[in-house]
C-alpha atoms as a PDB file:
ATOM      1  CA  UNK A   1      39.011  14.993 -56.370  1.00  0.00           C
ATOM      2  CA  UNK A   2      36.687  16.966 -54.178  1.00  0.00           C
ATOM      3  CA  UNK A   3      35.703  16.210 -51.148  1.00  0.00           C
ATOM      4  CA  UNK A   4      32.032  17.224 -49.798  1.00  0.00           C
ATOM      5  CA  UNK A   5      31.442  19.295 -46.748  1.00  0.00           C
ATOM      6  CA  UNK A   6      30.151  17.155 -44.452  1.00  0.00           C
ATOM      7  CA  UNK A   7      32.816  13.830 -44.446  1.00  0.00           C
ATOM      8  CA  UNK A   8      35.073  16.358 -42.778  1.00  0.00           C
ATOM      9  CA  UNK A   9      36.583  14.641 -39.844  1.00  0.00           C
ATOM     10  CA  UNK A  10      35.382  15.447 -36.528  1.00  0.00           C
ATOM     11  CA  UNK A  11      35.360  14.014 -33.299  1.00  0.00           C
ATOM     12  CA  UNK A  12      33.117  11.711 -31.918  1.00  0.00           C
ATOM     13  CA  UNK A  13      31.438  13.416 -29.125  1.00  0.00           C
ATOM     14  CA  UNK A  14      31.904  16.758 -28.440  1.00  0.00           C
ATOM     15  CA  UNK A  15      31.995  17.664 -24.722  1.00  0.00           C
ATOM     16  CA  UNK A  16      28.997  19.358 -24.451  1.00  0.00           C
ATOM     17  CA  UNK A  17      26.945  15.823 -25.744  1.00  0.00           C
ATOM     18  CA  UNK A  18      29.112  14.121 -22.767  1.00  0.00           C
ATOM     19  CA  UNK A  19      27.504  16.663 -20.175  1.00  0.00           C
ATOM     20  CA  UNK A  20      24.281  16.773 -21.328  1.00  0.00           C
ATOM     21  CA  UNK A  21      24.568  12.562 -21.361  1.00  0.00           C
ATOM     22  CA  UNK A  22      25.703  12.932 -18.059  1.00  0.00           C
ATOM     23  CA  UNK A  23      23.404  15.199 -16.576  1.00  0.00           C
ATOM     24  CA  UNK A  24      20.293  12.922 -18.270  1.00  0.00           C
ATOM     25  CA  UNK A  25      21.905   9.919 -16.896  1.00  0.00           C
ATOM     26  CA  UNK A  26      22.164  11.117 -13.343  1.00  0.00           C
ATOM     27  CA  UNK A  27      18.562  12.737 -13.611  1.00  0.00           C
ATOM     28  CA  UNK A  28      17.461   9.103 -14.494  1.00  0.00           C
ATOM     29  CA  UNK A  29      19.324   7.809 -11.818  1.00  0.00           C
ATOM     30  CA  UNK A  30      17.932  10.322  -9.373  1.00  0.00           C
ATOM     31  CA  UNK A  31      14.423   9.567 -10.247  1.00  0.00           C
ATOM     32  CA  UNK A  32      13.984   5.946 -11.198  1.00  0.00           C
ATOM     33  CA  UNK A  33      12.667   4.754  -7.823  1.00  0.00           C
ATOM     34  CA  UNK A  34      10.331   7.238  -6.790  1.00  0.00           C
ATOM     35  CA  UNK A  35       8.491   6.800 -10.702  1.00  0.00           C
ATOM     36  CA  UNK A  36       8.691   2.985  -9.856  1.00  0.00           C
ATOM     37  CA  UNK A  37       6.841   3.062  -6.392  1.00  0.00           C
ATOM     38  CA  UNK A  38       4.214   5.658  -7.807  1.00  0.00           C
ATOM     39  CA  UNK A  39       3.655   3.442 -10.836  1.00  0.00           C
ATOM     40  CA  UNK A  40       3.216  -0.024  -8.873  1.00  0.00           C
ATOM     41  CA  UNK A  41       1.960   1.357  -5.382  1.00  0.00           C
ATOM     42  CA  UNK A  42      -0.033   4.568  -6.241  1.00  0.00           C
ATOM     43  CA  UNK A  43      -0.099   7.831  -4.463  1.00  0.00           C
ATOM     44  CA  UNK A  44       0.335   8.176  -0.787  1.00  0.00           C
ATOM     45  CA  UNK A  45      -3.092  10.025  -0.783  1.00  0.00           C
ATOM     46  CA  UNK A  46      -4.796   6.977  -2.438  1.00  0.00           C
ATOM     47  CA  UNK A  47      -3.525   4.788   0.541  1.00  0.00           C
ATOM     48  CA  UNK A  48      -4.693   7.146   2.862  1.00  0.00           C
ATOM     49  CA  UNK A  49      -7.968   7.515   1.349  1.00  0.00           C
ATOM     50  CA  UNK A  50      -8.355   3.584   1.531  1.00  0.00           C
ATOM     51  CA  UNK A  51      -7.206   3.712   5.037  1.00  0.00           C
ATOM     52  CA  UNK A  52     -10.019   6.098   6.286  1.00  0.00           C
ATOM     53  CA  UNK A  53     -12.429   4.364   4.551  1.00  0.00           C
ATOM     54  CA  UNK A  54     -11.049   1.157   6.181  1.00  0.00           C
ATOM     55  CA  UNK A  55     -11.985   2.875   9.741  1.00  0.00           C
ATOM     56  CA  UNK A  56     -15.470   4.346   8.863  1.00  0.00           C
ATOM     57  CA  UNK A  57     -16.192   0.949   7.747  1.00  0.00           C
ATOM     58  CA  UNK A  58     -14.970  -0.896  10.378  1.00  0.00           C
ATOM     59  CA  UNK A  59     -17.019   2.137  12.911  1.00  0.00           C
ATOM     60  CA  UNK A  60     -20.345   0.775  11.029  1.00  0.00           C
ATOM     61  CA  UNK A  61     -19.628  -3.133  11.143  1.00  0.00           C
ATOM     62  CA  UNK A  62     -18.304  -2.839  14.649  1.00  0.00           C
ATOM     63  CA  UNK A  63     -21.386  -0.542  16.331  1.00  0.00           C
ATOM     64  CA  UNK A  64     -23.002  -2.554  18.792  1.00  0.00           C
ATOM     65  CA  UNK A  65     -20.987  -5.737  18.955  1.00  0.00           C
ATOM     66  CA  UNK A  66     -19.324  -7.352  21.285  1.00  0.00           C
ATOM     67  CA  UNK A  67     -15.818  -8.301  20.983  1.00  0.00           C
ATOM     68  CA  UNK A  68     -15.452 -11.681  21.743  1.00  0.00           C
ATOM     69  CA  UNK A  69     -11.246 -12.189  21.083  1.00  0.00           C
ATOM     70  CA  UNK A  70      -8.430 -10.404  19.678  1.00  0.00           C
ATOM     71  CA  UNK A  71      -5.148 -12.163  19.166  1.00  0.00           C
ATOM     72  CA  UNK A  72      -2.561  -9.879  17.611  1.00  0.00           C
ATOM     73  CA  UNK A  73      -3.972 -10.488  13.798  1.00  0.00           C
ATOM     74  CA  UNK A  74      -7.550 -11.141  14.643  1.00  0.00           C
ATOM     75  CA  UNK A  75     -10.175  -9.893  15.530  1.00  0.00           C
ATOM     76  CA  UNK A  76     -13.321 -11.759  16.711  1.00  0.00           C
ATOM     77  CA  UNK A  77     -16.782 -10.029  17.339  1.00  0.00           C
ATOM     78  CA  UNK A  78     -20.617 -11.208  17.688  1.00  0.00           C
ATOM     79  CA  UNK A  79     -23.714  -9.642  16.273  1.00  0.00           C
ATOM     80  CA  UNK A  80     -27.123 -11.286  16.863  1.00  0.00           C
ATOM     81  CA  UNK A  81     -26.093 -14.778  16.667  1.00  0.00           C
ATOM     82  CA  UNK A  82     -23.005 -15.043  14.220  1.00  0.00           C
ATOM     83  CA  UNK A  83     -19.394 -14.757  14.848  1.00  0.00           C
ATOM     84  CA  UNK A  84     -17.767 -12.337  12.778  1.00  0.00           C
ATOM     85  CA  UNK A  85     -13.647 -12.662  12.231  1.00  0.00           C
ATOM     86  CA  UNK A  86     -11.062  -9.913  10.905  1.00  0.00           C
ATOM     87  CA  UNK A  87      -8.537 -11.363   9.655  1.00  0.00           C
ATOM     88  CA  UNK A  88      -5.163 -10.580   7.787  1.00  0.00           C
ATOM     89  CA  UNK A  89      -5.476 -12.835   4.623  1.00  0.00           C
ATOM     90  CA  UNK A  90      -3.053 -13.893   2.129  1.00  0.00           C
ATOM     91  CA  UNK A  91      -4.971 -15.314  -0.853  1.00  0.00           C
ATOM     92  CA  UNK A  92      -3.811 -15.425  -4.383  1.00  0.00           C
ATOM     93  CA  UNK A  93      -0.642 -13.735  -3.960  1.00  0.00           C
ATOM     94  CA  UNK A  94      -2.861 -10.291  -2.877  1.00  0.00           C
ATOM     95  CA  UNK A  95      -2.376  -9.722   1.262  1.00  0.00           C
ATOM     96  CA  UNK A  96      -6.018  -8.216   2.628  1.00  0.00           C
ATOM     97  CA  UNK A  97      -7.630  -7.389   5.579  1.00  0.00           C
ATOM     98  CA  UNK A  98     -10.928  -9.274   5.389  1.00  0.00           C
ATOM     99  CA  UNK A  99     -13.779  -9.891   7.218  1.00  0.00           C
ATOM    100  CA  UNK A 100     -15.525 -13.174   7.381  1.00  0.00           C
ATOM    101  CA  UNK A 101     -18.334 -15.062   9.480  1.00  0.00           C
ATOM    102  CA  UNK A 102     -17.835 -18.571  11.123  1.00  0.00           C
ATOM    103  CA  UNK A 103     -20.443 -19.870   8.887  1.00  0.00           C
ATOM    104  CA  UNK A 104     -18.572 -18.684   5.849  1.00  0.00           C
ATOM    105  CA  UNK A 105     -18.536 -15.351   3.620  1.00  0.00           C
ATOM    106  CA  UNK A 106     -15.444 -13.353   2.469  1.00  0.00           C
ATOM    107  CA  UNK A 107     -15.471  -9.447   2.580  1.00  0.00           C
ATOM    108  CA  UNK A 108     -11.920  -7.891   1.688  1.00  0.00           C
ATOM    109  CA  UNK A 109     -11.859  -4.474   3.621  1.00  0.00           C
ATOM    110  CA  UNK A 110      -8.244  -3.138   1.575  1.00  0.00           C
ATOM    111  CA  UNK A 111      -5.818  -4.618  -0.191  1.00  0.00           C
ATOM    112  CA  UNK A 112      -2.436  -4.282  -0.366  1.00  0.00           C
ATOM    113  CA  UNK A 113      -1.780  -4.341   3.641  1.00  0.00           C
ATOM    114  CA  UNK A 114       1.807  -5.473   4.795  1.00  0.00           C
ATOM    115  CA  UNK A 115       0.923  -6.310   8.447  1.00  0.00           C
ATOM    116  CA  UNK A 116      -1.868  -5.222  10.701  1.00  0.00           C
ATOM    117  CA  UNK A 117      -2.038  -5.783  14.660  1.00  0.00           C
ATOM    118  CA  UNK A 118      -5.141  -5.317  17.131  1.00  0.00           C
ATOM    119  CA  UNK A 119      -4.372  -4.177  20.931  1.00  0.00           C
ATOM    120  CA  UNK A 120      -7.075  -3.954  23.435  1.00  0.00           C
ATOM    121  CA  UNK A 121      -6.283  -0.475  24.963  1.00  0.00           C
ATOM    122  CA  UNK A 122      -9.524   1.582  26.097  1.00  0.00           C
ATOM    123  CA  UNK A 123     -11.493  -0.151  23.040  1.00  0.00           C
ATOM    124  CA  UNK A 124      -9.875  -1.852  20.052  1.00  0.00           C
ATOM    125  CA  UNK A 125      -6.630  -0.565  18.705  1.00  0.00           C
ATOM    126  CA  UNK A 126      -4.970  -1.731  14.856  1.00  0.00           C
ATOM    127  CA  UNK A 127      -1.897  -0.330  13.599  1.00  0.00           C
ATOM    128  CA  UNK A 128      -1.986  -1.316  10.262  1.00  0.00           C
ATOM    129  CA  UNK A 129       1.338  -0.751   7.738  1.00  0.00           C
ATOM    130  CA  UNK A 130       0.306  -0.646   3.821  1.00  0.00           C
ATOM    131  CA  UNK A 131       3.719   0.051   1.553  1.00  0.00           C
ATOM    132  CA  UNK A 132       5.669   0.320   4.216  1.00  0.00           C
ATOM    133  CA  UNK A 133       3.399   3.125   5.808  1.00  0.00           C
ATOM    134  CA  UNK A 134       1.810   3.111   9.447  1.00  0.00           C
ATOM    135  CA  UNK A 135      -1.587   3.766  10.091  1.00  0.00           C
ATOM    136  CA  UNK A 136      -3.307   3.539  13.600  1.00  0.00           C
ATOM    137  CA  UNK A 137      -7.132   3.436  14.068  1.00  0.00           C
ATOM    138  CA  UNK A 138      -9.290   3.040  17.327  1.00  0.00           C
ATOM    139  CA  UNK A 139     -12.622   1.252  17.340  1.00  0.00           C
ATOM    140  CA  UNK A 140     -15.321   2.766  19.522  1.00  0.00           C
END
């Protein structure tokens, strides 16, 4: 009986397939994480981006007030005749810095923010972290 070519017997896996497995499976390895934390929390530059805009924002609401408070979360200022909070906010499973009025409103500034503190050093400090970043900021 003849046998065709290609039933010959040969080994499983040769040892080249093992190293190239090897070196794909440690390459995975090696970059898992960082494609995880750019897929779910963006670029660095995008949170930096958000975080300027976050100041010049906060430089336009906050030009000519008065600051009537700051706890280590809050901030309270007055304009006119309303009282103006910012506020870390949890809401919906989304953390925020927001900015609300005593008489009601809701303004998210960012989203995303871990933890943000105010100070009262020469003007109003924050150091803000977002993904496990710090940014600082002064106000006037």
């Amino acid at each position: 009986m003849i046998k065709p070519i290609f039933l010959k017997h040969r080994p499983a896996f040769s040892m080249i397939e093992v190293i190239i497995s090897l070196g794909l499976l440690i390459t995975l390895t090696l970059f898992w994480r960082p494609m995880v934390q750019l897929l779910t929390h963006g670029s660095p530059d995008a949170d930096i981006l958000a975080v300027l805009k976050l100041d010049a924002t906060l430089e336009q609401q906050l030009v000519n007030k008065s600051v009537r408070q700051v706890t280590s979360n809050r901030l309270d200022f007055t304009a006119e005749d309303k009282v103006y909070q910012l506020e870390r906010y949890r809401g919906n499973g989304a953390v925020m810095l927001r900015l609300t009025t005593d008489k009601g409103g809701h303004m998210p500034l960012l989203l995303g923010i871990d933890d943000i503190s105010f100070t009262t050093d020469d003007g109003v400090r924050y150091l803000l972290r977002k993904h496990g970043r710090l940014y600082t900021g002064q106000i006037r």
